[in-house]
Protein backbone atom coordinates (compact mmCIF):
# COMPACT_ATOMS: atom_id res chain seq x y z
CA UNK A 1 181.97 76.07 -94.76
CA UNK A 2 185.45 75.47 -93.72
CA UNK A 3 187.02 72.36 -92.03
CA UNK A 4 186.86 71.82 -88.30
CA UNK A 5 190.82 72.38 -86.97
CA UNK A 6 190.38 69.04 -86.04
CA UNK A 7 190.85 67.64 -89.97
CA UNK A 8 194.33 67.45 -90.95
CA UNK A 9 195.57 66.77 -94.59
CA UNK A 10 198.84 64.80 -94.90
CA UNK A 11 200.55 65.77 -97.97
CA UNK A 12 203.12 63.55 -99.69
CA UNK A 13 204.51 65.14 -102.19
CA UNK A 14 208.33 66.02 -103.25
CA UNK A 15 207.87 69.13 -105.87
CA UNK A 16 208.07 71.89 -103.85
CA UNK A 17 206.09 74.63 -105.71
CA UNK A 18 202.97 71.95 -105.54
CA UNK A 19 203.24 71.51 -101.53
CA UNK A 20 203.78 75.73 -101.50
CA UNK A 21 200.37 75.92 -103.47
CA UNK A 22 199.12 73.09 -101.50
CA UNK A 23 199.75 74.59 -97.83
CA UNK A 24 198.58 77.64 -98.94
CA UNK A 25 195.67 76.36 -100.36
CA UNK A 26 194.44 73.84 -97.85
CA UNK A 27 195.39 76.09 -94.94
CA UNK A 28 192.84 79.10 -96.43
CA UNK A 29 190.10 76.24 -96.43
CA UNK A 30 190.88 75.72 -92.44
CA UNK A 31 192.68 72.30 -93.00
CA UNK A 32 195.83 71.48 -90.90
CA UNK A 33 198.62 70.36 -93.16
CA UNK A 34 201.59 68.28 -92.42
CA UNK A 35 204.38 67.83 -95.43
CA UNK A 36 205.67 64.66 -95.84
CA UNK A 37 208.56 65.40 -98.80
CA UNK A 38 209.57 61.04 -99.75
CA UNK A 39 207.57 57.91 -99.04
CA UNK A 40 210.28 56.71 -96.17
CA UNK A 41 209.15 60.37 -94.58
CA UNK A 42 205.40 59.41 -94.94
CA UNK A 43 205.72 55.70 -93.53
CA UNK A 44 207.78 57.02 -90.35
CA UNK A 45 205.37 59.47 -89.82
CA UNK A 46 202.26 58.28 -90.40
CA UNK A 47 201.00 57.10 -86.86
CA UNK A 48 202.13 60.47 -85.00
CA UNK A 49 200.51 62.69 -87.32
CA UNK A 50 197.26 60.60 -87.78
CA UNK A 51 195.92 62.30 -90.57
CA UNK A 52 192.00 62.49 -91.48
CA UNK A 53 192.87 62.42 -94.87
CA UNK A 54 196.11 61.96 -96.97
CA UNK A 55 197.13 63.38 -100.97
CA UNK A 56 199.96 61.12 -101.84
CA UNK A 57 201.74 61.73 -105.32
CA UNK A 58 202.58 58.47 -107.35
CA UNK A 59 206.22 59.38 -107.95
CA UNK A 60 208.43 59.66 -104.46
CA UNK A 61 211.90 59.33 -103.80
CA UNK A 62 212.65 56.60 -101.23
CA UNK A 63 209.17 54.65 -101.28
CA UNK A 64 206.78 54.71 -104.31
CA UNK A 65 203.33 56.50 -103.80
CA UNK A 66 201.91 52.86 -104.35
CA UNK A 67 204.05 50.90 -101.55
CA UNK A 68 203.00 53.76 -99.19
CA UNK A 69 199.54 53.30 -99.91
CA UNK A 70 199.68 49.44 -99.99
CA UNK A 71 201.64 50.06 -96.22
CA UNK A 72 199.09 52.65 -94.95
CA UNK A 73 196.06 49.77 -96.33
CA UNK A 74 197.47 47.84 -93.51
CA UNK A 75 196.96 49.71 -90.66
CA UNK A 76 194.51 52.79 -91.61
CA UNK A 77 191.37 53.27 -93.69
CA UNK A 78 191.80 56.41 -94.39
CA UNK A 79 191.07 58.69 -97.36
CA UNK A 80 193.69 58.46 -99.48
CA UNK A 81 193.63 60.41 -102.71
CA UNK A 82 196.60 59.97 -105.43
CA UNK A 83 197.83 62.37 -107.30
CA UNK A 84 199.57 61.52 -110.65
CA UNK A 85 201.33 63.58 -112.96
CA UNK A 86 201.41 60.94 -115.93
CA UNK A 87 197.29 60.54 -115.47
CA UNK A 88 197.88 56.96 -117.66
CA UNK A 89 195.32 54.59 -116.83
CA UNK A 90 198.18 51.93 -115.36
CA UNK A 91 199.02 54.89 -112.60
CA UNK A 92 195.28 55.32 -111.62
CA UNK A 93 194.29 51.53 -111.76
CA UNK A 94 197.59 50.50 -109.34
CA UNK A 95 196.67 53.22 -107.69
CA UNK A 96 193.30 52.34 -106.77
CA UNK A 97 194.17 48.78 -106.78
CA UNK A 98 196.34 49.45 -104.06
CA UNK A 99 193.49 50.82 -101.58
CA UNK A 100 193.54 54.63 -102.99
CA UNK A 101 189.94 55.89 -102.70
CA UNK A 102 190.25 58.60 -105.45
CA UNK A 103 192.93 59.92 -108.27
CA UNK A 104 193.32 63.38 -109.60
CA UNK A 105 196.11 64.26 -112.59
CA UNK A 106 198.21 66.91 -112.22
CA UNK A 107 198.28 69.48 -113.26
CA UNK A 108 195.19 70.22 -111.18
CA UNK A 109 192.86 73.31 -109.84
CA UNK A 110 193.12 74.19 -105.86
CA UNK A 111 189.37 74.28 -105.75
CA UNK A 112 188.84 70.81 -107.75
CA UNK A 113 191.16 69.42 -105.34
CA UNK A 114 189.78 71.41 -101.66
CA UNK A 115 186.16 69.87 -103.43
CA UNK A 116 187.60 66.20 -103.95
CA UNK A 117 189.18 66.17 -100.49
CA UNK A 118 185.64 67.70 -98.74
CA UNK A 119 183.95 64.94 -101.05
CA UNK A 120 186.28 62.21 -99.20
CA UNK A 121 185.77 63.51 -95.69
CA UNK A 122 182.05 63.68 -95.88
CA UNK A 123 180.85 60.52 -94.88
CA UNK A 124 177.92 59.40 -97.54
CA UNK A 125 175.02 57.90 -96.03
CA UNK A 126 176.01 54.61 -96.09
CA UNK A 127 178.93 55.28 -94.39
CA UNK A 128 177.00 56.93 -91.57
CA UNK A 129 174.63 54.16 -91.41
CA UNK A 130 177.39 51.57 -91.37
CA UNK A 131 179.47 53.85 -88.59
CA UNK A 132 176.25 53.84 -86.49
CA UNK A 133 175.39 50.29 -86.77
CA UNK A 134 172.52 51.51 -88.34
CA UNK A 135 173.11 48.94 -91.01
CA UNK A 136 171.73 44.95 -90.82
CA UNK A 137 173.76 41.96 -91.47
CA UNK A 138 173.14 40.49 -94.71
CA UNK A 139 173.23 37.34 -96.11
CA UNK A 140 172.95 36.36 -99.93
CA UNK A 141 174.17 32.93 -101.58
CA UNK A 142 177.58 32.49 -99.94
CA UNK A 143 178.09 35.79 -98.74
CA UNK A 144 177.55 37.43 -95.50
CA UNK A 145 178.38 40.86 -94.80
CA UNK A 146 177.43 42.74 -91.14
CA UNK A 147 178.48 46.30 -90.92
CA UNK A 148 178.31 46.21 -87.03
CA UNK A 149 181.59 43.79 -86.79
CA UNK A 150 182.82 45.13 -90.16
CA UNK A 151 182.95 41.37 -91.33
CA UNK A 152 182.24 39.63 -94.32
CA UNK A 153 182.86 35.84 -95.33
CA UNK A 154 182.88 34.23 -98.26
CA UNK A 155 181.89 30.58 -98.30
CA UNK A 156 182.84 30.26 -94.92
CA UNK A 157 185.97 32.28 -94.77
CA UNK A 158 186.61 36.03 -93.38
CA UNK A 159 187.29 37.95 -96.20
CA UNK A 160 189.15 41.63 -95.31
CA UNK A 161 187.96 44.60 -97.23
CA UNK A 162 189.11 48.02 -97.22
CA UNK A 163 186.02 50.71 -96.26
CA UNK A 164 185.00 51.40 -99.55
CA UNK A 165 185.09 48.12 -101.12
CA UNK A 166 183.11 47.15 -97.93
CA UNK A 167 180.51 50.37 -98.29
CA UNK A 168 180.36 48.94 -102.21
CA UNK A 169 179.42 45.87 -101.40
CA UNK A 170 177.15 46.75 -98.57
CA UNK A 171 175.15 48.56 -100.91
CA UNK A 172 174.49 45.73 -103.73
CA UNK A 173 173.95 42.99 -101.13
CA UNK A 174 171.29 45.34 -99.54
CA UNK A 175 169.74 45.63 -102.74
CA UNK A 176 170.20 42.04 -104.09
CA UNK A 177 168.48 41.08 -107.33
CA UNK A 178 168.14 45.23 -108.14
CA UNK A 179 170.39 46.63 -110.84
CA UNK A 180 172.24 49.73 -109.27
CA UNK A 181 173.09 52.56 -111.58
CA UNK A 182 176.34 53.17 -111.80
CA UNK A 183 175.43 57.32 -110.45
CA UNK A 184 173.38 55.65 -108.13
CA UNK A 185 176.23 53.01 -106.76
CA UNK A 186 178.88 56.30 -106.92
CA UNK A 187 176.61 58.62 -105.09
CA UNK A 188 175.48 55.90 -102.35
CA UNK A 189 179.44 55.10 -102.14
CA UNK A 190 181.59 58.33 -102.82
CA UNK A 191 178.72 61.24 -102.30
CA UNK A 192 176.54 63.05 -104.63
CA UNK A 193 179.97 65.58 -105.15
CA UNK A 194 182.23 63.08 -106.15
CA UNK A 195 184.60 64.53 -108.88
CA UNK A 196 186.16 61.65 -110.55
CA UNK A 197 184.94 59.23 -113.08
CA UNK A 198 183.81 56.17 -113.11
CA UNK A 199 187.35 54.28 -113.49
CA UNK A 200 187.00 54.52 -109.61
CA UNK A 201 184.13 52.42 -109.17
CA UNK A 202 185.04 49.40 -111.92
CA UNK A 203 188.28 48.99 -110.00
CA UNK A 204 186.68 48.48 -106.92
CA UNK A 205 184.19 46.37 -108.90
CA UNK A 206 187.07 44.01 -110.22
CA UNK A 207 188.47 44.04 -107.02
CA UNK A 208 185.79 42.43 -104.82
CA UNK A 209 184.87 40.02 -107.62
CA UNK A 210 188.80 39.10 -107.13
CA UNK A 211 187.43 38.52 -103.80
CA UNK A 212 183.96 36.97 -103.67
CA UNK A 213 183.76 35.38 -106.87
CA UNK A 214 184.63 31.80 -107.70
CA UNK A 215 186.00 32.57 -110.97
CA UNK A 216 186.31 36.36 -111.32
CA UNK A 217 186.84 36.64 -115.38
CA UNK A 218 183.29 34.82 -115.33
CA UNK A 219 181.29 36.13 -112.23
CA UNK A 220 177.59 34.84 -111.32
CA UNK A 221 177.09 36.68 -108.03
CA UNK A 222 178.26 40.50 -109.07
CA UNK A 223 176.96 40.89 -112.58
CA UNK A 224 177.63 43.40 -114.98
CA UNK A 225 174.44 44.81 -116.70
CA UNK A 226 175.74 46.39 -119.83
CA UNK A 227 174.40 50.14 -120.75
CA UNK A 228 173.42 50.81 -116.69
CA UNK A 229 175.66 49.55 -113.89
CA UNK A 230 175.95 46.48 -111.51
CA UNK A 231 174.02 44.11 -109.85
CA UNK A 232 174.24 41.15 -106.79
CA UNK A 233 172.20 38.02 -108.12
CA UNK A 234 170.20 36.40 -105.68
CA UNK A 235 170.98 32.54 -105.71
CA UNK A 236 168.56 30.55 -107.78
């Protein structure tokens, strides 16, 4: 099934034989493509092209892939998937640490990539529940989270959180007290065809324990349960 007309890929990117393949590529699969060739290019851009989903390389003249995605984090949830040509694990963390949603290492396959960028657009079914409203606001210990306001607080305070550190946490305060596999937590989060491993969901892991925890190197409310995933402990 190919993409509606409506769902345009922004690609950032500077080597031109990988936005040739790309256009080419994306364009047979019934995306709309716009080329963004620096990170200067991308940021100026950004707003009038309005992308559905974006494939920003690391390494970019001008702007770094990271400062582009730590600019477009500001203004825009969208999919953003990096694209690195060192694939070293400091690329993909910063990457993700930075509000990237996915990674893939170049060099890559046209039909890995078409399948990680269908993965992104396709809402999972939290995400449709939480886009509906269809989700409850939740409250465990000191955190609150209600998907209707897209707010959560943390003893008190509003606490911002990009859409799939939100969906993340949505998911283990719903099932407080339950360990959550990490397949489970990946397929509830990212989709059943997610493509990447599971580097994706620790970051986002470490990052809302930056965020909710007390004392992140030592966390009490989003546990670690060693050989199966994650779990959010119920207060005492």
């Amino acid at each position: 099934m190919t993409a509606t007309a409506q769902q345009t890929v922004m690609v950032i990117e500077d080597e031109e034989a990988f936005i040739d393949a790309l256009v080419v590529g994306l364009q047979r699969e019934g995306f709309g493509v716009q080329v963004a060739r620096d990170g200067a290019e991308a940021l100026a851009n950004f707003d009038k092209v309005n992308p559905d989903i974006v494939l920003l390389d690391v390494m970019l003249p001008k702007v770094s892939g990271t400062d582009v995605c730590h600019e477009i984090r500001k203004k825009s949830q969208v999919p953003i998937i990096m694209v690195s040509a060192k694939g070293t694990e400091i690329d993909t963390v910063v990457g993700l640490e930075v509000g990237a949603d996915d990674y893939i290492v170049k060099p890559y396959r046209i039909r890995e990539l078409v399948a990680r960028v269908r993965a992104a657009l396709r809402r999972s079914g939290v995400s449709a529940a939480l886009d509906s409203g269809g989700g409850s606001a939740i409250e465990v210990g000191t955190v609150s989270i209600d998907p209707e306001q897209h707010v959560v607080a943390v003893r008190g305070l509003a606490v911002k959180l990009p859409l799939k550190e939100f969906e993340l946490l949505y998911v283990l305060m719903a099932n407080a007290g339950r360990v959550m596999t990490r397949d489970t937590l990946i397929d509830r989060v990212w989709g059943s065809d997610y493509y990447g491993d599971t580097k994706t969901l620790d970051v986002h892991i470490k990052r809302l324990r930056s965020k909710v925890e007390v004392d992140p190197a030592n966390p009490t409310a989003i546990l670690t349960i060693r050989g199966l995933g994650y779990k959010f402990e119920k207060p005492a």
